[in-house]
PDB file of N, CA and C in Angstrom:
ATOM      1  N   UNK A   1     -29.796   6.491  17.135  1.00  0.00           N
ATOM      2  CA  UNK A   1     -29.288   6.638  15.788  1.00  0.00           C
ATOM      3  C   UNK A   1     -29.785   5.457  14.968  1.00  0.00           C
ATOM      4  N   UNK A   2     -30.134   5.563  13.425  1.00  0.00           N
ATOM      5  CA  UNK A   2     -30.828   4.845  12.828  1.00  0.00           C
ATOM      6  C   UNK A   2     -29.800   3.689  12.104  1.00  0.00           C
ATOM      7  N   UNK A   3     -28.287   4.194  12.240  1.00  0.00           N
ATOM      8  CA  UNK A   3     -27.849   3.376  10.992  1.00  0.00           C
ATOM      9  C   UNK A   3     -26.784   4.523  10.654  1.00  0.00           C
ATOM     10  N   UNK A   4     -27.044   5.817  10.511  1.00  0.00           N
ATOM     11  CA  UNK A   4     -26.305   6.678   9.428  1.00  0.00           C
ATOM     12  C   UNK A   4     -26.762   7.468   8.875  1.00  0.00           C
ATOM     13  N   UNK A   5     -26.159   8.395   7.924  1.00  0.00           N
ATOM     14  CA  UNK A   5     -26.623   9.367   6.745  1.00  0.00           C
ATOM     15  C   UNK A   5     -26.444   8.230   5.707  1.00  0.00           C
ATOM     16  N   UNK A   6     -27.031   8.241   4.520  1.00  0.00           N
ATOM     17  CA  UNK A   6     -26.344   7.558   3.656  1.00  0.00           C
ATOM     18  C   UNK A   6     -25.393   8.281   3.218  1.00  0.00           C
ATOM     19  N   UNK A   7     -24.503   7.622   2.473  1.00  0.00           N
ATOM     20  CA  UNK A   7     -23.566   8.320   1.463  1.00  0.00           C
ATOM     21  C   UNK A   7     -23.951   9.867   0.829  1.00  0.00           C
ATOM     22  N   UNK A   8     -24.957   9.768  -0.151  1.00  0.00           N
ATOM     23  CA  UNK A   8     -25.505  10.899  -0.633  1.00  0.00           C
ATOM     24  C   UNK A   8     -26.104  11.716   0.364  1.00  0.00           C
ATOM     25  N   UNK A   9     -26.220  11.662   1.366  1.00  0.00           N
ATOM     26  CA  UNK A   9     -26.756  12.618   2.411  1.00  0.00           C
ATOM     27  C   UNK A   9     -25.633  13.123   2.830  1.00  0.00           C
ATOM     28  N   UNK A  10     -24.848  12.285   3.627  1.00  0.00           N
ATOM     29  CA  UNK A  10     -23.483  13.225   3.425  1.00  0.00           C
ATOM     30  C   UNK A  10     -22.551  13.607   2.754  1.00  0.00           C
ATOM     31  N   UNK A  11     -22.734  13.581   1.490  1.00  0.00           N
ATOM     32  CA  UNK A  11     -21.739  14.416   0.433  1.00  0.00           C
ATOM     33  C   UNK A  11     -22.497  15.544   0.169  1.00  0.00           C
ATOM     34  N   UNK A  12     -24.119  15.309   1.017  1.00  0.00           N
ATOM     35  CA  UNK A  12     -24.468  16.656   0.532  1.00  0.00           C
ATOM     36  C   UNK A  12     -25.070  17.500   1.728  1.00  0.00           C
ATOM     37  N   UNK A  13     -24.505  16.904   2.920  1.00  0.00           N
ATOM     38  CA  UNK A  13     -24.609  17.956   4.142  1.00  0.00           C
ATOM     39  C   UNK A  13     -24.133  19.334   4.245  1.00  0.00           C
ATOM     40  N   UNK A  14     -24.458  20.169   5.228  1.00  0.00           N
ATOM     41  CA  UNK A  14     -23.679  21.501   5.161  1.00  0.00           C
ATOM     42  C   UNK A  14     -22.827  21.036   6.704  1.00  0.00           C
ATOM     43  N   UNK A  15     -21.413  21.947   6.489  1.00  0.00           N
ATOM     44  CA  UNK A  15     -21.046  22.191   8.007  1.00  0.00           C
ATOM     45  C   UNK A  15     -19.968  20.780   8.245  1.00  0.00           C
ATOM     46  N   UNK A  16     -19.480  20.527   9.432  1.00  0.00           N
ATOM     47  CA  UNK A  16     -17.990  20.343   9.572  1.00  0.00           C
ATOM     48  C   UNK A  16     -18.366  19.366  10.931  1.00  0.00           C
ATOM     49  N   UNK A  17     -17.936  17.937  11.229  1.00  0.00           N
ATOM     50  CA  UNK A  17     -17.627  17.338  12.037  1.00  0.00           C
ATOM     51  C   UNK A  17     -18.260  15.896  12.003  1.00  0.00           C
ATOM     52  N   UNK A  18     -17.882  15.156  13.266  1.00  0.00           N
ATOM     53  CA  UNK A  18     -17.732  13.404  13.122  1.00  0.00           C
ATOM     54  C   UNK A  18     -19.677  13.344  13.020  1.00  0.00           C
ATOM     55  N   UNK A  19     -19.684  12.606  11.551  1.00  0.00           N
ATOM     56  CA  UNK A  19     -20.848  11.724  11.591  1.00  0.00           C
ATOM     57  C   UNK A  19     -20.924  10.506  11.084  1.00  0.00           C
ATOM     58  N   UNK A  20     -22.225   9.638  11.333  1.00  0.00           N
ATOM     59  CA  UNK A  20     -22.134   8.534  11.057  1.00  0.00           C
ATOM     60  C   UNK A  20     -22.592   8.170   9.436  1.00  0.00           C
ATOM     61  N   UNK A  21     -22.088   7.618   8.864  1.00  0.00           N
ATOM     62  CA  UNK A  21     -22.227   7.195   7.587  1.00  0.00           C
ATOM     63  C   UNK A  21     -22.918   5.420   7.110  1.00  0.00           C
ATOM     64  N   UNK A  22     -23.622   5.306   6.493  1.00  0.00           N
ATOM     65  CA  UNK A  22     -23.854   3.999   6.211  1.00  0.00           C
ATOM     66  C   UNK A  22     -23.966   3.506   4.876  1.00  0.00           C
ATOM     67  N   UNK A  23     -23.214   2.294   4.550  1.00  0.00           N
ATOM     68  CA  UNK A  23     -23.313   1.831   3.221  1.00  0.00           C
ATOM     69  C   UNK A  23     -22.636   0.795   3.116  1.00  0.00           C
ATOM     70  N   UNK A  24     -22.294   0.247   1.565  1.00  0.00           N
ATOM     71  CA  UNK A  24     -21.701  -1.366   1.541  1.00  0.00           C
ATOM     72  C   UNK A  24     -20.256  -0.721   1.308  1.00  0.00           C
ATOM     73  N   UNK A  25     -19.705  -1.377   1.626  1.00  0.00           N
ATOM     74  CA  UNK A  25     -17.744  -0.968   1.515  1.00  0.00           C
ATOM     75  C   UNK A  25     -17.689  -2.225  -0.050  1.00  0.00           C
ATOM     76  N   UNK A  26     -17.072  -1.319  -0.603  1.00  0.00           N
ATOM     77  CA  UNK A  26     -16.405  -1.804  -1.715  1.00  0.00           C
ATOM     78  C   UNK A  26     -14.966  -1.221  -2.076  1.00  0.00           C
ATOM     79  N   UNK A  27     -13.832  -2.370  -2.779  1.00  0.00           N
ATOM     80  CA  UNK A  27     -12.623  -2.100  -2.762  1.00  0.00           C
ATOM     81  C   UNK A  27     -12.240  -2.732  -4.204  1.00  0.00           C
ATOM     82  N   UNK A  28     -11.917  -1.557  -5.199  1.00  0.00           N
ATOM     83  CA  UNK A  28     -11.118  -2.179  -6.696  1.00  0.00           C
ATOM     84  C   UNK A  28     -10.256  -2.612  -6.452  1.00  0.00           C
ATOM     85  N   UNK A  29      -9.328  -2.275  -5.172  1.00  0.00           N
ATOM     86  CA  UNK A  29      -7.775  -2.373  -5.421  1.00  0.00           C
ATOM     87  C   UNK A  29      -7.187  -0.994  -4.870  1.00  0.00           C
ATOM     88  N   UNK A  30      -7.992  -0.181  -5.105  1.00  0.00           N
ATOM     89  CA  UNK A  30      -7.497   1.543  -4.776  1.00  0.00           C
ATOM     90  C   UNK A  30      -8.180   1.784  -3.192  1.00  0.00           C
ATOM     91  N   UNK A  31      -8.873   1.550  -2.565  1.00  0.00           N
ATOM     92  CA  UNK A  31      -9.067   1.243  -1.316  1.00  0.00           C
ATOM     93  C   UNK A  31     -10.530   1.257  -1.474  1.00  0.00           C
ATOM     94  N   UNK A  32     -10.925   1.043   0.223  1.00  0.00           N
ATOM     95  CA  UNK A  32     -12.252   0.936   0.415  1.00  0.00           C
ATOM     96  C   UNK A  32     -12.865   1.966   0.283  1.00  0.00           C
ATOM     97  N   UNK A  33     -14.535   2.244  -0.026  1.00  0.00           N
ATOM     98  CA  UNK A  33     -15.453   3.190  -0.885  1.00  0.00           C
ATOM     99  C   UNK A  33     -17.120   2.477  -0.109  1.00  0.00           C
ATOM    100  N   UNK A  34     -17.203   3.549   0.844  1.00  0.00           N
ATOM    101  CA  UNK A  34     -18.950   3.437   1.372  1.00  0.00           C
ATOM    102  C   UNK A  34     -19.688   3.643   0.135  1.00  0.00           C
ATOM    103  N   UNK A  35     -20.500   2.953  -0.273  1.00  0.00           N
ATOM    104  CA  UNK A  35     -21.526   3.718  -1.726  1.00  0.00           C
ATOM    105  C   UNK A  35     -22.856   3.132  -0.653  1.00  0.00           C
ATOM    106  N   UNK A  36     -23.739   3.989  -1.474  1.00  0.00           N
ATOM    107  CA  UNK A  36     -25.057   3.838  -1.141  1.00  0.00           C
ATOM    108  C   UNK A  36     -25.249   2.394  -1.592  1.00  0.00           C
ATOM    109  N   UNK A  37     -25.530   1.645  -2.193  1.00  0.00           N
ATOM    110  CA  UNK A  37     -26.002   0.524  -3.020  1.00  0.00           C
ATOM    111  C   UNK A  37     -24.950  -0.234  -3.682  1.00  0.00           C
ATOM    112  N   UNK A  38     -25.016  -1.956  -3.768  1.00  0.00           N
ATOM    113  CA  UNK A  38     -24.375  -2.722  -4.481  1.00  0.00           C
ATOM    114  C   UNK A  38     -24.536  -2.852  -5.892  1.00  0.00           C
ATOM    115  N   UNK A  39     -24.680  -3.007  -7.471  1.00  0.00           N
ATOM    116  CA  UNK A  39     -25.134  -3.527  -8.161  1.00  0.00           C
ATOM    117  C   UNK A  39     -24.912  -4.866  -8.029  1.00  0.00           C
ATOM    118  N   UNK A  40     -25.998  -6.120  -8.452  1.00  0.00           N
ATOM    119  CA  UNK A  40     -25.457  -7.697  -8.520  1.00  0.00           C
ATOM    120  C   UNK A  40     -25.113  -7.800  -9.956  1.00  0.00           C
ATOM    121  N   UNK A  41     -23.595  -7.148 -10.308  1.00  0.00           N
ATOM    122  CA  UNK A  41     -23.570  -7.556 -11.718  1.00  0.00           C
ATOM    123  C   UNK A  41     -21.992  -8.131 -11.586  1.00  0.00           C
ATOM    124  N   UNK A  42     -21.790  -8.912 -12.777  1.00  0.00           N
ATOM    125  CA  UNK A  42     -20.593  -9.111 -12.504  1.00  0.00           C
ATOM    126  C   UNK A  42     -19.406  -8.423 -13.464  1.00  0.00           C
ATOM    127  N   UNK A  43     -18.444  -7.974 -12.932  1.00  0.00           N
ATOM    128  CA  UNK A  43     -17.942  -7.688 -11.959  1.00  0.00           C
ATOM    129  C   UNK A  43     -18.200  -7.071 -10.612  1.00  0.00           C
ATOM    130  N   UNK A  44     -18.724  -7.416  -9.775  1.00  0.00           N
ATOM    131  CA  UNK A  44     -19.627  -6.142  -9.105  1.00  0.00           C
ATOM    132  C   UNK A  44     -19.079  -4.611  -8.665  1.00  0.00           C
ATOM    133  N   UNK A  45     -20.010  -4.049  -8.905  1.00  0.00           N
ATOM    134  CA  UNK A  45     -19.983  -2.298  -9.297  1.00  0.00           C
ATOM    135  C   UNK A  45     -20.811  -1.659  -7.859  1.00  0.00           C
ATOM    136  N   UNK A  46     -20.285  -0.260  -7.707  1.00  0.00           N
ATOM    137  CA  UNK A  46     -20.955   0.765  -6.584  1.00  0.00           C
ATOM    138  C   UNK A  46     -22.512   1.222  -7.485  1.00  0.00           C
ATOM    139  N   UNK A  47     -22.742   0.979  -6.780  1.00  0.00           N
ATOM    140  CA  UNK A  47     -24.245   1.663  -7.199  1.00  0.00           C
ATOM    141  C   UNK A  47     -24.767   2.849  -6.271  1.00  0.00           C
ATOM    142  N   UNK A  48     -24.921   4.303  -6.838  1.00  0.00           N
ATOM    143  CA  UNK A  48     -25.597   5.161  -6.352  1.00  0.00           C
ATOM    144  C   UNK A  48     -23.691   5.575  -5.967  1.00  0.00           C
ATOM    145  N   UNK A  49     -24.274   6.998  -5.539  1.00  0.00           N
ATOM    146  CA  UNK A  49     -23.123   7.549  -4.290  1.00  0.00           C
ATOM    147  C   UNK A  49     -21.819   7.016  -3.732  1.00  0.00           C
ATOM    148  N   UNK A  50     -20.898   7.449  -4.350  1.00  0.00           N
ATOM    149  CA  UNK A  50     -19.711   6.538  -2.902  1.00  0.00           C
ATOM    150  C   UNK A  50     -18.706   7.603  -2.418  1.00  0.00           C
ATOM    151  N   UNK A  51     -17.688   7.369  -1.864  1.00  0.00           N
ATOM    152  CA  UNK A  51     -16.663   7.868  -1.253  1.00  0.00           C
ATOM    153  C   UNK A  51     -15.560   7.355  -0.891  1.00  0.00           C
ATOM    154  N   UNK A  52     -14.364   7.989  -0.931  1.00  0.00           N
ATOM    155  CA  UNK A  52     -13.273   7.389  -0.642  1.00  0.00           C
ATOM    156  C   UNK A  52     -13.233   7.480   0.858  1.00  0.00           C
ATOM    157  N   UNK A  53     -12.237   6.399   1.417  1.00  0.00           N
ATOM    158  CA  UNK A  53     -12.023   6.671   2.954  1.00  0.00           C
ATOM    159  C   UNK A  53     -10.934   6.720   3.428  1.00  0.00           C
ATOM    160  N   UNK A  54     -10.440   7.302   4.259  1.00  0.00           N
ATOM    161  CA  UNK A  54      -8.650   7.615   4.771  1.00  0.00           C
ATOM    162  C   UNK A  54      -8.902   6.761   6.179  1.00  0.00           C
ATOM    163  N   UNK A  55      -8.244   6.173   6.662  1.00  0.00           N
ATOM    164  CA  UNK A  55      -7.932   5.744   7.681  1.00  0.00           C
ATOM    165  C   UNK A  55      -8.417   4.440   7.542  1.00  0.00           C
ATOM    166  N   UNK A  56      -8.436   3.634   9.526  1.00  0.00           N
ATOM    167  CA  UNK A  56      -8.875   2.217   8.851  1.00  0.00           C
ATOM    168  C   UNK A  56      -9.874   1.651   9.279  1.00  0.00           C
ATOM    169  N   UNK A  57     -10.539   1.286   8.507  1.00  0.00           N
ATOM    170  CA  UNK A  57     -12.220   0.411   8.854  1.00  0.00           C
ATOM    171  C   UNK A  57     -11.556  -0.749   9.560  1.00  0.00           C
ATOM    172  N   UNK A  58     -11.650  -0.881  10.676  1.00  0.00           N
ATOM    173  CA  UNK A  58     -11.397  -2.478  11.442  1.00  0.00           C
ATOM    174  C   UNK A  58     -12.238  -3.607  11.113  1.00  0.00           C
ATOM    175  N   UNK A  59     -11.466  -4.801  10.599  1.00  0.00           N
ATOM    176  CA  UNK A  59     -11.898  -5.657  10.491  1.00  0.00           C
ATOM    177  C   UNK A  59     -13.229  -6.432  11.446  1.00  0.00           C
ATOM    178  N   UNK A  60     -13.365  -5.976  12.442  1.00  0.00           N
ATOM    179  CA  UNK A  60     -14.381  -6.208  13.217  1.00  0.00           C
ATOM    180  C   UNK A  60     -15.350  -5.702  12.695  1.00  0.00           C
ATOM    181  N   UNK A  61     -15.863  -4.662  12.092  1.00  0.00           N
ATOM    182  CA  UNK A  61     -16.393  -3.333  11.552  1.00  0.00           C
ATOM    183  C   UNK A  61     -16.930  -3.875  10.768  1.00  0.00           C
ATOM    184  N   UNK A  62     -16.301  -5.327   9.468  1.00  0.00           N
ATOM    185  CA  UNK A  62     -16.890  -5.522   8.313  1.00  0.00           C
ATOM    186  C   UNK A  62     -16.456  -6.858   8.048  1.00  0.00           C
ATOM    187  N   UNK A  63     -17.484  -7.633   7.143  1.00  0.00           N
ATOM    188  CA  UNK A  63     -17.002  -8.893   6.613  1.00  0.00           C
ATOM    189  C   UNK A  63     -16.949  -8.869   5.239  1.00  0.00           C
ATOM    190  N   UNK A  64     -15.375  -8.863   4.946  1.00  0.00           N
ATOM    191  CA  UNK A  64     -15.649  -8.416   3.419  1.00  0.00           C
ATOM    192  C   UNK A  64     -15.151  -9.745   2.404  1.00  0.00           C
ATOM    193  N   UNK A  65     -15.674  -9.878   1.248  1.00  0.00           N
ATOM    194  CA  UNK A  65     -15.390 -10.695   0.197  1.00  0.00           C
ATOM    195  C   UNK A  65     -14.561 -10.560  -0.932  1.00  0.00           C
ATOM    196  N   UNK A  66     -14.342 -11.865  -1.358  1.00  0.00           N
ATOM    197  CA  UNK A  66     -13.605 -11.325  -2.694  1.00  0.00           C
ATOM    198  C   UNK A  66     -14.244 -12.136  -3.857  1.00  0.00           C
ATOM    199  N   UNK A  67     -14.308 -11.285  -4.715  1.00  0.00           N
ATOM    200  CA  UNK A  67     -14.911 -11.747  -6.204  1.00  0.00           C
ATOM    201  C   UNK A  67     -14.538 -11.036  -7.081  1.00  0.00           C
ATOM    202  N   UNK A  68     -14.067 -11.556  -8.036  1.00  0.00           N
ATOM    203  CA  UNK A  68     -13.210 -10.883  -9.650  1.00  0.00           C
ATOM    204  C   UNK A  68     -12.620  -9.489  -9.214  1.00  0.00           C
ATOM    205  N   UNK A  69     -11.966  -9.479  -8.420  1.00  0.00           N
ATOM    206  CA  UNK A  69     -10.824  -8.728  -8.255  1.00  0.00           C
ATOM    207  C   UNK A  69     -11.523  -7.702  -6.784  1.00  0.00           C
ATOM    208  N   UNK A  70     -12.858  -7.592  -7.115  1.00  0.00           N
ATOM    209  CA  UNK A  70     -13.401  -6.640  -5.832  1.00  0.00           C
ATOM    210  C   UNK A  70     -13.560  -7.070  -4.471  1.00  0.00           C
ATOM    211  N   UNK A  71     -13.656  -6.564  -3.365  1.00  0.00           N
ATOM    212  CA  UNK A  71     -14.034  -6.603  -2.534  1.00  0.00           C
ATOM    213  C   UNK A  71     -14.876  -5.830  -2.070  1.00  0.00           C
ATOM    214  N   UNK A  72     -16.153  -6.430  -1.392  1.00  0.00           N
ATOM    215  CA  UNK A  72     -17.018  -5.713  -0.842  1.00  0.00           C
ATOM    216  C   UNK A  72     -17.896  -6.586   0.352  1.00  0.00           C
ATOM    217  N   UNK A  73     -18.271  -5.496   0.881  1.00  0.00           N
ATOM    218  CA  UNK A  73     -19.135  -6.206   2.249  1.00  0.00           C
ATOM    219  C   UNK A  73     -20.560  -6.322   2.101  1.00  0.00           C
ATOM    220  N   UNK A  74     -21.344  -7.748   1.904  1.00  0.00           N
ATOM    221  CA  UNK A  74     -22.658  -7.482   1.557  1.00  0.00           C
ATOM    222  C   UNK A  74     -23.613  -6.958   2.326  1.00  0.00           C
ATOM    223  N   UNK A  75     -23.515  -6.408   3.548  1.00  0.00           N
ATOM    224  CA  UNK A  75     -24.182  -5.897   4.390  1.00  0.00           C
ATOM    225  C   UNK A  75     -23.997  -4.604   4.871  1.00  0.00           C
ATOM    226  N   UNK A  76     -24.822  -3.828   4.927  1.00  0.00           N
ATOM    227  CA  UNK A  76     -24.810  -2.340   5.160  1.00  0.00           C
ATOM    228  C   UNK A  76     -23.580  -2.371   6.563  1.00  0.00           C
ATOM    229  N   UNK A  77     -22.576  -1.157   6.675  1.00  0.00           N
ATOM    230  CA  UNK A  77     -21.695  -1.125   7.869  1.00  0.00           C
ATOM    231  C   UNK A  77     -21.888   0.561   7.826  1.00  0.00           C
ATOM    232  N   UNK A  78     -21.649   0.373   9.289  1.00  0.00           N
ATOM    233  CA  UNK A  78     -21.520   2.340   9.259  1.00  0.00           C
ATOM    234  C   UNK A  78     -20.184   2.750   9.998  1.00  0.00           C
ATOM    235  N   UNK A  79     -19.782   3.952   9.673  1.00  0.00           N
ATOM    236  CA  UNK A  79     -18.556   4.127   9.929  1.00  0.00           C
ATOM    237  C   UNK A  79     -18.583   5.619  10.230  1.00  0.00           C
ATOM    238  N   UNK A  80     -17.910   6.363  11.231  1.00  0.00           N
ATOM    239  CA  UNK A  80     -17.587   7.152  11.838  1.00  0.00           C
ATOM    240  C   UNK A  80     -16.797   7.894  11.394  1.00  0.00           C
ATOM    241  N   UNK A  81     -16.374   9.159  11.248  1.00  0.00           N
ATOM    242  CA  UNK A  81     -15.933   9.963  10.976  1.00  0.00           C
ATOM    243  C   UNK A  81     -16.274  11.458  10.207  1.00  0.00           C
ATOM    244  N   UNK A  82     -15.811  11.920   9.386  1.00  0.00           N
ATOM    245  CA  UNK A  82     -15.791  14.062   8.717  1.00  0.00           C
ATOM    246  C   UNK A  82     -15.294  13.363   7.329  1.00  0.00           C
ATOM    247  N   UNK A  83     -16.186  14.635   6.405  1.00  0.00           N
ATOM    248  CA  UNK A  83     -15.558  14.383   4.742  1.00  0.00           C
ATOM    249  C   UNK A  83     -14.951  15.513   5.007  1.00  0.00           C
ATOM    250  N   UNK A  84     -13.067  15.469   4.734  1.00  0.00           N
ATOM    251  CA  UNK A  84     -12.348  16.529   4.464  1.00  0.00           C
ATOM    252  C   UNK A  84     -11.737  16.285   3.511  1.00  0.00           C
ATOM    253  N   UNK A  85     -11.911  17.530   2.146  1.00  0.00           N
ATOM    254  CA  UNK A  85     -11.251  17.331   1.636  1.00  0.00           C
ATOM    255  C   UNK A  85     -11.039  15.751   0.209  1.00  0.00           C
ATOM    256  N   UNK A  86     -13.155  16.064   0.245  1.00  0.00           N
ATOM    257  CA  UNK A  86     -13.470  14.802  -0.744  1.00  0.00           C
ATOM    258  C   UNK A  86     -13.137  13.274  -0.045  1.00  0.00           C
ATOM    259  N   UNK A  87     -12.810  13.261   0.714  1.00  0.00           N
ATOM    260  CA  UNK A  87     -12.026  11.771   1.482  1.00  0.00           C
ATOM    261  C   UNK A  87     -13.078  11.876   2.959  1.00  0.00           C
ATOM    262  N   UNK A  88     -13.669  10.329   3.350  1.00  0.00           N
ATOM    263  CA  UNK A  88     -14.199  10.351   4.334  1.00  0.00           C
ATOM    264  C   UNK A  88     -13.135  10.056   5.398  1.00  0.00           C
ATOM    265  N   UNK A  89     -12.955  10.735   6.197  1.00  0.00           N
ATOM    266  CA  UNK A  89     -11.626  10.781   7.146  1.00  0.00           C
ATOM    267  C   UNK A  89     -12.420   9.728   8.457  1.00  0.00           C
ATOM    268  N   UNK A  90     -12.248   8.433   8.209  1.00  0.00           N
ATOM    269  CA  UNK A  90     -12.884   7.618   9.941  1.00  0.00           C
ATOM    270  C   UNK A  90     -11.951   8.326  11.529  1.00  0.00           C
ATOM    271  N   UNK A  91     -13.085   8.226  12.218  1.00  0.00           N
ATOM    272  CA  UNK A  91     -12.337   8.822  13.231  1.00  0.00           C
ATOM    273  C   UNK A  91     -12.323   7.461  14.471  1.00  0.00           C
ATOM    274  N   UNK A  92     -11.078   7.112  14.564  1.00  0.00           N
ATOM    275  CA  UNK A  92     -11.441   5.585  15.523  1.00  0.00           C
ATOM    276  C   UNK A  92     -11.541   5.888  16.596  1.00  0.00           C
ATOM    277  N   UNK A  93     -12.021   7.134  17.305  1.00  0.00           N
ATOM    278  CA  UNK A  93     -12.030   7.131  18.720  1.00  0.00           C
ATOM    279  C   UNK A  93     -13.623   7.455  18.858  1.00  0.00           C
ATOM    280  N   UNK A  94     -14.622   7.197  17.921  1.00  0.00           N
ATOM    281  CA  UNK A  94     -15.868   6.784  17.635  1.00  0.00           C
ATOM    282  C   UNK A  94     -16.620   5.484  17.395  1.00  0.00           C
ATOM    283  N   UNK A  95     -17.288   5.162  18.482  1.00  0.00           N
ATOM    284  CA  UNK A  95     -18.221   3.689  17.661  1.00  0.00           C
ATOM    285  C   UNK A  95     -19.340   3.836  18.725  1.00  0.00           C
ATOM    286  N   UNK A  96     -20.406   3.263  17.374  1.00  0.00           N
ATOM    287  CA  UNK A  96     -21.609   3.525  18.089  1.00  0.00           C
ATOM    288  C   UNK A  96     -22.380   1.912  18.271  1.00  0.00           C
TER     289      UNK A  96
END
């Protein structure tokens, strides 16, 4: 496995079950969000594609920051799980 689908690959897959996803985790406040791309602007912003996520990214999983209110991880993380229902559902009994 390479890494993942990106984001936009899987919001635009066909069909039903656990895959791997890759992107930067970013968090307004409303929870964490895989997007394809960071912008470096400030405040920093999702760039390209994102998604919401239900369940929980383990801190092992990601090193995340804080700056003007956001959080995000500057390094690509991939994460496991099914989009049901617009929400990327992580499935923790997955890691690759």
């Amino acid at each position: 496995m390479d890494g993942g689908l990106t984001v936009t690959e899987a919001l635009n897959r066909g069909g039903t079950g656990v895959i791997a996803v890759q992107g930067f985790l970013f968090d307004h406040g409303s929870g964490p969000k895989p997007s394809d791309a960071w912008a470096e602007s400030f405040p920093h912003q999702c760039g390209g594609a994102s998604i919401p996520i239900s369940g929980q990214v383990g801190s092992s999983d990601v090193s995340v920051g804080a700056r003007a209110g956001c959080h995000l991880d500057r390094s690509a993380v991939t994460v496991f799980g099914d989009i049901i229902n617009g929400n990327f559902v992580v499935d923790s009994t997955v890691s690759g």
